[in-house]
N, C-alpha and C. Protein backbone atom coordinates (compact mmCIF):
# COMPACT_ATOMS: atom_id res chain seq x y z
N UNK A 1 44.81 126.21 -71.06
CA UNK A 1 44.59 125.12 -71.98
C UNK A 1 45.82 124.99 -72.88
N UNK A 2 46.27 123.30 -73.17
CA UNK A 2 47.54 123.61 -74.01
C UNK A 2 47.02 122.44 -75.01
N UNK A 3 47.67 122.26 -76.02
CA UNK A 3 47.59 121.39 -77.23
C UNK A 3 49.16 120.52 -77.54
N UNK A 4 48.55 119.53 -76.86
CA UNK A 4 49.81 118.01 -76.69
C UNK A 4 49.79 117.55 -78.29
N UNK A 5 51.53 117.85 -79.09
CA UNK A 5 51.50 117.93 -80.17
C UNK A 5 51.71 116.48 -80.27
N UNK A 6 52.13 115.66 -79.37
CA UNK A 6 52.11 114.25 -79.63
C UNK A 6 51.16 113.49 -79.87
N UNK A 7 49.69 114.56 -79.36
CA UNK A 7 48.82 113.41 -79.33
C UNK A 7 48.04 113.93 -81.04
N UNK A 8 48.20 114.82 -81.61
CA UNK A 8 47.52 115.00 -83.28
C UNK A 8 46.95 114.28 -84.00
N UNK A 9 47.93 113.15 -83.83
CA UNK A 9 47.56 112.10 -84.84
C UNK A 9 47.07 111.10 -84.28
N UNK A 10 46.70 111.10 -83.13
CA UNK A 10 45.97 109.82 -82.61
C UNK A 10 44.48 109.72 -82.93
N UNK A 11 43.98 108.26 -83.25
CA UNK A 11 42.43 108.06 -83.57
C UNK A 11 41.50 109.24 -82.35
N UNK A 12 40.69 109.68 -82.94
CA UNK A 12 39.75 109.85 -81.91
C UNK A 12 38.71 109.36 -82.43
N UNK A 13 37.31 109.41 -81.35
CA UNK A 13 36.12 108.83 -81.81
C UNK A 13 34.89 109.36 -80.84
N UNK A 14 33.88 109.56 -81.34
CA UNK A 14 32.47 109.98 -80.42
C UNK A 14 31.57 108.94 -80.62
N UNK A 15 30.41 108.93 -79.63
CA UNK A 15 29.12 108.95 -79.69
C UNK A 15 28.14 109.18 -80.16
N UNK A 16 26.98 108.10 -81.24
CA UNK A 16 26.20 109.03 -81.98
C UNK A 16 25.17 108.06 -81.34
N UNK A 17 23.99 108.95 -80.98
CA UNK A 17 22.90 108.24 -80.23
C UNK A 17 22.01 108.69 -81.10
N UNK A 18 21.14 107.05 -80.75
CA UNK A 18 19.61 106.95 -81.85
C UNK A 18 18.57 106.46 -81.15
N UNK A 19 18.12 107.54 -80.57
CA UNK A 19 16.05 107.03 -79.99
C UNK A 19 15.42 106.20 -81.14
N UNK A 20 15.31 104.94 -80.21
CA UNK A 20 14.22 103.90 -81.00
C UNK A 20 13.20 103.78 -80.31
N UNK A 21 12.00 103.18 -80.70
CA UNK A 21 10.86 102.63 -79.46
C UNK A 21 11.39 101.92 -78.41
N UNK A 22 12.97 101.12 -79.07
CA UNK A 22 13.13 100.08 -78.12
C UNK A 22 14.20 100.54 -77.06
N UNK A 23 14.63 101.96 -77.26
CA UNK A 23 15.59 102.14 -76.16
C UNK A 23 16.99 103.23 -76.73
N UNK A 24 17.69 103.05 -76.27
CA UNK A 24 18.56 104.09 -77.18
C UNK A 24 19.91 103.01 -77.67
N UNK A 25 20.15 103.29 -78.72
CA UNK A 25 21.42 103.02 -79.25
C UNK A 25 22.43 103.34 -79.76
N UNK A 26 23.36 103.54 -79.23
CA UNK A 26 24.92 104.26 -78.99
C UNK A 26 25.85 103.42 -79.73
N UNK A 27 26.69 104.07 -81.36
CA UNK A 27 27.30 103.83 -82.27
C UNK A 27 28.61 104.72 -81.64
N UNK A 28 29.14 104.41 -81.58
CA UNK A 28 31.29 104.53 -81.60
C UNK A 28 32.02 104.71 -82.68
N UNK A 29 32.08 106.17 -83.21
CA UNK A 29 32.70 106.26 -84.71
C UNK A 29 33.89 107.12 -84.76
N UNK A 30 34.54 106.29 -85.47
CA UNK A 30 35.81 106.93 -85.94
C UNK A 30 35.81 108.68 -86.13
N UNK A 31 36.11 109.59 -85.21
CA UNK A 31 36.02 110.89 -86.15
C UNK A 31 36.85 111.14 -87.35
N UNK A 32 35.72 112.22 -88.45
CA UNK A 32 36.36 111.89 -89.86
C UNK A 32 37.23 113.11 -90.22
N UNK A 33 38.48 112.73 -89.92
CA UNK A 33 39.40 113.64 -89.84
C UNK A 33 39.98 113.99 -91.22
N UNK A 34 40.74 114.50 -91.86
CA UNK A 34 41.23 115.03 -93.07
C UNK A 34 41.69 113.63 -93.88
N UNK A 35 42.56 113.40 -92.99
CA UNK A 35 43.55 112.26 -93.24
C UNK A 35 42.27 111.02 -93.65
N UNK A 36 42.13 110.44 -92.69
CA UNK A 36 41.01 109.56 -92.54
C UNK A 36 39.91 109.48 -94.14
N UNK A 37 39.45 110.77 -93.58
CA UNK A 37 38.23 111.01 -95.23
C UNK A 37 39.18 110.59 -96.46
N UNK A 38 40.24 111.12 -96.22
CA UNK A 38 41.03 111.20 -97.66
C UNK A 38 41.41 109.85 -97.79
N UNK A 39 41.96 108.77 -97.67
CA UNK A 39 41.95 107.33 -97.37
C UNK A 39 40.52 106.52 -97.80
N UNK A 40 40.05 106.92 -97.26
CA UNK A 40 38.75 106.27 -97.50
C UNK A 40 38.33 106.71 -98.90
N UNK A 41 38.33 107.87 -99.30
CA UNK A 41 37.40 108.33 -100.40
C UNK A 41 38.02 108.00 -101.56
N UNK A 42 39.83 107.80 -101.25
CA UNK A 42 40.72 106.97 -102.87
C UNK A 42 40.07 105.64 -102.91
N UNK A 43 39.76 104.74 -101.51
CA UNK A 43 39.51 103.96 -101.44
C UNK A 43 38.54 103.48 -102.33
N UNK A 44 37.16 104.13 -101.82
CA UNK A 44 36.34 103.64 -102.43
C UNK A 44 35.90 104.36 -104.15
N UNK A 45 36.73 105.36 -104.64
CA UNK A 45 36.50 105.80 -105.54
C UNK A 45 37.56 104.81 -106.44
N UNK A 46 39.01 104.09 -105.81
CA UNK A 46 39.45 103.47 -106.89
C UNK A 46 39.08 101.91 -106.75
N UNK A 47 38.25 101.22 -105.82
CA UNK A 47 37.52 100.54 -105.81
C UNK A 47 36.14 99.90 -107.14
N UNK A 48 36.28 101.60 -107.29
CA UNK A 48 34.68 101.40 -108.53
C UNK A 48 33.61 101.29 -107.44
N UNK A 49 33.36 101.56 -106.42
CA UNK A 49 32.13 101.65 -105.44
C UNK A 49 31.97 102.57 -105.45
N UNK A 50 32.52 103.77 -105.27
CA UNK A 50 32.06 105.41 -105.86
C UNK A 50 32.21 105.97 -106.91
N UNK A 51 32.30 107.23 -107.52
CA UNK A 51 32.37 107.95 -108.45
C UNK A 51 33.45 109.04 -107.91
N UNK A 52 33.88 109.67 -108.82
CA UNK A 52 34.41 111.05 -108.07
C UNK A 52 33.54 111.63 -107.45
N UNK A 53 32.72 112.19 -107.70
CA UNK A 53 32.20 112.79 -106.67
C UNK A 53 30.96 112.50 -105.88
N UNK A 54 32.03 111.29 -105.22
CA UNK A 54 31.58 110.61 -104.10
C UNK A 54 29.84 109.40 -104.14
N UNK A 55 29.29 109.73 -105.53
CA UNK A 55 28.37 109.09 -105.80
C UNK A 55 28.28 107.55 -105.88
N UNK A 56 27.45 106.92 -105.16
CA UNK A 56 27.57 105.31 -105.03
C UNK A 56 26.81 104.89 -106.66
N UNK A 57 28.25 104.07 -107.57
CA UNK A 57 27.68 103.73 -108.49
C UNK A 57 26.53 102.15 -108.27
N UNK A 58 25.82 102.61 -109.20
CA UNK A 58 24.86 101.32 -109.19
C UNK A 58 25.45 99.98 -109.06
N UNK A 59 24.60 99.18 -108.09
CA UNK A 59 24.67 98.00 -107.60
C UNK A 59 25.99 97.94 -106.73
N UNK A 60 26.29 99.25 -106.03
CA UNK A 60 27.12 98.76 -105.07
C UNK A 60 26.92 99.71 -103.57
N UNK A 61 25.76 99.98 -103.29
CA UNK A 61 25.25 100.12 -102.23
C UNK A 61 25.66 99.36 -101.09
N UNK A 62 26.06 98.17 -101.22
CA UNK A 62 26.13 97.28 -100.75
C UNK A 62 27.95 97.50 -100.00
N UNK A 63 28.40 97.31 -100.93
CA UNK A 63 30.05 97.67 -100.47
C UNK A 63 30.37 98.98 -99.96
N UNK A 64 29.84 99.92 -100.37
CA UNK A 64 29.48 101.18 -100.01
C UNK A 64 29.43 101.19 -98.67
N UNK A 65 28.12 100.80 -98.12
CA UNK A 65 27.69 100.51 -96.60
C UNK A 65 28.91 100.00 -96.05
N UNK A 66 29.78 98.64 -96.40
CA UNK A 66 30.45 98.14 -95.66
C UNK A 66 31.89 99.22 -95.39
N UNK A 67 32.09 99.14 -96.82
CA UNK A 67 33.04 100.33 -96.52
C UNK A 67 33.04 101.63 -95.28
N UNK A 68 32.07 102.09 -95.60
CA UNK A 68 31.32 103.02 -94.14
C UNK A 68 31.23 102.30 -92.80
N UNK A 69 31.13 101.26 -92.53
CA UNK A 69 30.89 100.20 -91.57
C UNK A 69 32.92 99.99 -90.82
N UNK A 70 33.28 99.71 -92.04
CA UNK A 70 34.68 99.36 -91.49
C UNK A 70 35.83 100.42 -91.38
N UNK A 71 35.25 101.39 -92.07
CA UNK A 71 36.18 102.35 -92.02
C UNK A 71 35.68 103.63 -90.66
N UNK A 72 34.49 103.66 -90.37
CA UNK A 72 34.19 104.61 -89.37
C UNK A 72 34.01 103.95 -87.98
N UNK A 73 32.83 103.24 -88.30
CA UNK A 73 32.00 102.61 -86.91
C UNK A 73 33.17 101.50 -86.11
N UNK A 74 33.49 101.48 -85.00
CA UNK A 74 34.57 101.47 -83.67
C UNK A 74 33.56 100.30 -82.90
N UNK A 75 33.10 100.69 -82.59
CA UNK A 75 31.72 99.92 -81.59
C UNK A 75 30.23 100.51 -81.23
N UNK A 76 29.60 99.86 -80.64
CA UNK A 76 28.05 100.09 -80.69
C UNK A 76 27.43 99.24 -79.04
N UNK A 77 26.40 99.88 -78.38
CA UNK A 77 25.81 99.77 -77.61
C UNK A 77 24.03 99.55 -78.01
N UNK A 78 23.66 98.87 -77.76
CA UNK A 78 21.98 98.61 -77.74
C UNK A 78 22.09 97.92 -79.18
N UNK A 79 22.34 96.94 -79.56
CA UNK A 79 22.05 96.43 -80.87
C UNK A 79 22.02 94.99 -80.65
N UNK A 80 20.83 94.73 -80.52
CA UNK A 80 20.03 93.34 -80.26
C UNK A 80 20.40 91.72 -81.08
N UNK A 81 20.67 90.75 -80.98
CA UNK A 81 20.18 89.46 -82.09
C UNK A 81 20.06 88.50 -81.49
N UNK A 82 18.75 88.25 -81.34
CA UNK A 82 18.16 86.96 -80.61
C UNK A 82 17.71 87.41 -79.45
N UNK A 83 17.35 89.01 -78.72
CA UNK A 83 17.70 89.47 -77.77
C UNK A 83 18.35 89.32 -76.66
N UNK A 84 19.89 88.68 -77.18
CA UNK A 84 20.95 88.99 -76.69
C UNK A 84 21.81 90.67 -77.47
N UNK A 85 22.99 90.80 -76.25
CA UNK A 85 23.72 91.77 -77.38
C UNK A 85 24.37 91.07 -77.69
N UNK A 86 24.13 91.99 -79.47
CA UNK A 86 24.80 91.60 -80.46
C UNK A 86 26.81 91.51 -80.34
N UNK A 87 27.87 91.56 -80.18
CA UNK A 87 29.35 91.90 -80.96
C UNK A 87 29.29 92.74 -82.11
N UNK A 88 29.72 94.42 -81.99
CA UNK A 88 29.98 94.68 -83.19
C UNK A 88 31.11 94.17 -84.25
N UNK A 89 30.23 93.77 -85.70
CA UNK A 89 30.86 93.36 -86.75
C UNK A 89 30.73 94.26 -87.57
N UNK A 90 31.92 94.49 -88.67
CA UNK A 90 31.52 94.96 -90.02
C UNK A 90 30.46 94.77 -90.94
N UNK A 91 30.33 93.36 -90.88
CA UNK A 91 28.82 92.80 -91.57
C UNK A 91 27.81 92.90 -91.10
N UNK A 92 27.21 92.64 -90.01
CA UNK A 92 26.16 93.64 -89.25
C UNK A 92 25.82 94.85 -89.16
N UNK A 93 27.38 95.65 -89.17
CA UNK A 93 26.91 97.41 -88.83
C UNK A 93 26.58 97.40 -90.79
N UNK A 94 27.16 97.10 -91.61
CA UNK A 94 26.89 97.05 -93.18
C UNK A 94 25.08 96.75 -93.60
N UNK A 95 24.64 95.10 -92.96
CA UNK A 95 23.48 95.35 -93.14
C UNK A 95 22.80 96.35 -92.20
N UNK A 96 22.47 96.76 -91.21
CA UNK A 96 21.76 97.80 -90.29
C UNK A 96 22.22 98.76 -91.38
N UNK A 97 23.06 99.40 -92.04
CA UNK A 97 23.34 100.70 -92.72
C UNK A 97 22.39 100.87 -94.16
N UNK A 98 22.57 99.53 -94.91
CA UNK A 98 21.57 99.01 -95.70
C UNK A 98 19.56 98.84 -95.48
N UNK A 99 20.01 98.35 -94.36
CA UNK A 99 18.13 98.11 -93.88
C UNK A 99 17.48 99.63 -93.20
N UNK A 100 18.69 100.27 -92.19
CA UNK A 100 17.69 101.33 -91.35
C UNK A 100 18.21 102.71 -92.02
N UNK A 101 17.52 103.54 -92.89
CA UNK A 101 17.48 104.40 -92.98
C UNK A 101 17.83 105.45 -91.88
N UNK A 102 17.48 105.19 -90.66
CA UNK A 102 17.74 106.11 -89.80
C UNK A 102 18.93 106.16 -89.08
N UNK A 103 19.39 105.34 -89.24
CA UNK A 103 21.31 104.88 -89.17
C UNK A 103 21.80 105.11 -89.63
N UNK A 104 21.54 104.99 -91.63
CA UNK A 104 22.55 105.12 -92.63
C UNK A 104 22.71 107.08 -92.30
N UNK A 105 22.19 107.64 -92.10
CA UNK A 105 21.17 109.33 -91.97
C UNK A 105 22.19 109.59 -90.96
N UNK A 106 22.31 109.20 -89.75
CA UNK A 106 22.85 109.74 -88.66
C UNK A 106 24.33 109.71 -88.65
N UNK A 107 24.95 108.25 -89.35
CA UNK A 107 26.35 108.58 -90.15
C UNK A 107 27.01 109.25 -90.69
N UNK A 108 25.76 109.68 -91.77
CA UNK A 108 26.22 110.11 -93.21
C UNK A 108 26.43 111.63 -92.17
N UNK A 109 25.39 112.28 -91.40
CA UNK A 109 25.25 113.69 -91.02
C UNK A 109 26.56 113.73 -90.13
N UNK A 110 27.13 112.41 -89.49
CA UNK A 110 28.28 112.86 -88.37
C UNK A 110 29.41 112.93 -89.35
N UNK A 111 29.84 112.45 -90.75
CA UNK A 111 30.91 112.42 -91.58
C UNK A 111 30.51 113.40 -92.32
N UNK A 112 29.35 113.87 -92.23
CA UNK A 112 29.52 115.58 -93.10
C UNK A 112 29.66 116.33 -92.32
N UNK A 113 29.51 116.25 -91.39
CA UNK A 113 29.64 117.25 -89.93
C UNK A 113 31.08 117.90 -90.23
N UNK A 114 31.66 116.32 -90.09
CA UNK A 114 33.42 116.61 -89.56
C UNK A 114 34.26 117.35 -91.84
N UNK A 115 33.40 116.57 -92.24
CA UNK A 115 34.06 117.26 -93.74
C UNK A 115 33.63 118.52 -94.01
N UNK A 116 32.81 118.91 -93.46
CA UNK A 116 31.84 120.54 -93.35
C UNK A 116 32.90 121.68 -92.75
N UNK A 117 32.76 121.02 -91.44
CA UNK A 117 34.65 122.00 -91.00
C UNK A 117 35.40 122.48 -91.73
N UNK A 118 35.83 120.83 -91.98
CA UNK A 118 37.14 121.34 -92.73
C UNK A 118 36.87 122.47 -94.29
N UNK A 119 35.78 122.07 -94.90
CA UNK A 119 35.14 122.65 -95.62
C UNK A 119 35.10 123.85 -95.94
N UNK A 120 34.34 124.78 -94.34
CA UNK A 120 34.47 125.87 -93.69
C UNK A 120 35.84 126.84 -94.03
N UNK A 121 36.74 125.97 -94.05
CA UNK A 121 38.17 126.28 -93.68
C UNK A 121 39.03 125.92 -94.58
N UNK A 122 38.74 125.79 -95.95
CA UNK A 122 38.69 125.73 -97.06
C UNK A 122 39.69 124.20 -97.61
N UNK A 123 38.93 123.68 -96.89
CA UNK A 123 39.36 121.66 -97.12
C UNK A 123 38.69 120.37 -97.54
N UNK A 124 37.85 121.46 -98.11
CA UNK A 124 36.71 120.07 -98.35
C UNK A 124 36.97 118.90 -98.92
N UNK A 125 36.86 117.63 -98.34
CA UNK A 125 37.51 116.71 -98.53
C UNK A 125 36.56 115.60 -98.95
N UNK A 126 35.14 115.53 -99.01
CA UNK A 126 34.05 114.82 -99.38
C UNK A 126 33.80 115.99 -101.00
N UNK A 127 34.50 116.76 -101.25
CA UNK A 127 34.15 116.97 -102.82
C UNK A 127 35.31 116.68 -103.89
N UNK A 128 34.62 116.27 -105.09
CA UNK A 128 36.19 116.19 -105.93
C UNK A 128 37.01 117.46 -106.55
């Protein structure tokens, strides 16, 4: 096994699957790499949509979600409108993050996953 130093910095991204009644649905997310988290979290902390530590200030749940929407989620499989498939959008994956609890949950656990690591390994990058 060898480690291609050219490829380091390239995006990667996984699979996060969600059993519904109606079938399964397969989200495409950015993995949340050091770099990545850290970008995002000036972002939305000098935004005024978070707090330092990382807390969504009131009445912006809303930007919050999208932020999470545009900065992680890549593409998506099984996501219905009109029962056609849907095109993943930012504004769509934003409301679904807003409306389904069980989406916003499976995000939040794959971007603590990857900040947990680093965490581990003394990088925690989701604390202030």
């Amino acid at each position: 096994m060898s480690i291609e130093a050219n490829a380091l910095e390239q995006e990667r991204s996984r699979d996060l699957i969600l059993e519904t009644p109606d079938g399964q649905v397969i989200f495409t997310v950015r993995y949340a790499s050091p770099k990545l988290l850290e970008s995002w979290k000036r972002r939305v902390i000098g935004q005024g949509i978070c707090r330092k530590d990382l807390e969504v200030a009131p009445g912006r749940f809303k930007d919050f979600c999208r932020s999470v929407a545009e900065t992680f989620v890549i593409g998506w499989q099984g996501i219905k409108a009109g029962g056609n498939d849907a095109p993943c959008s930012v504004e769509l994956m934003a409301s679904i993050l807003e409306n389904r609890g069980d989406v916003y949950k499976l995000l939040n656990e794959s971007i603590g996953e990857d900040s947990a690591f680093f965490g581990r390994n003394g990088r925690s990058l989701t604390q202030s």
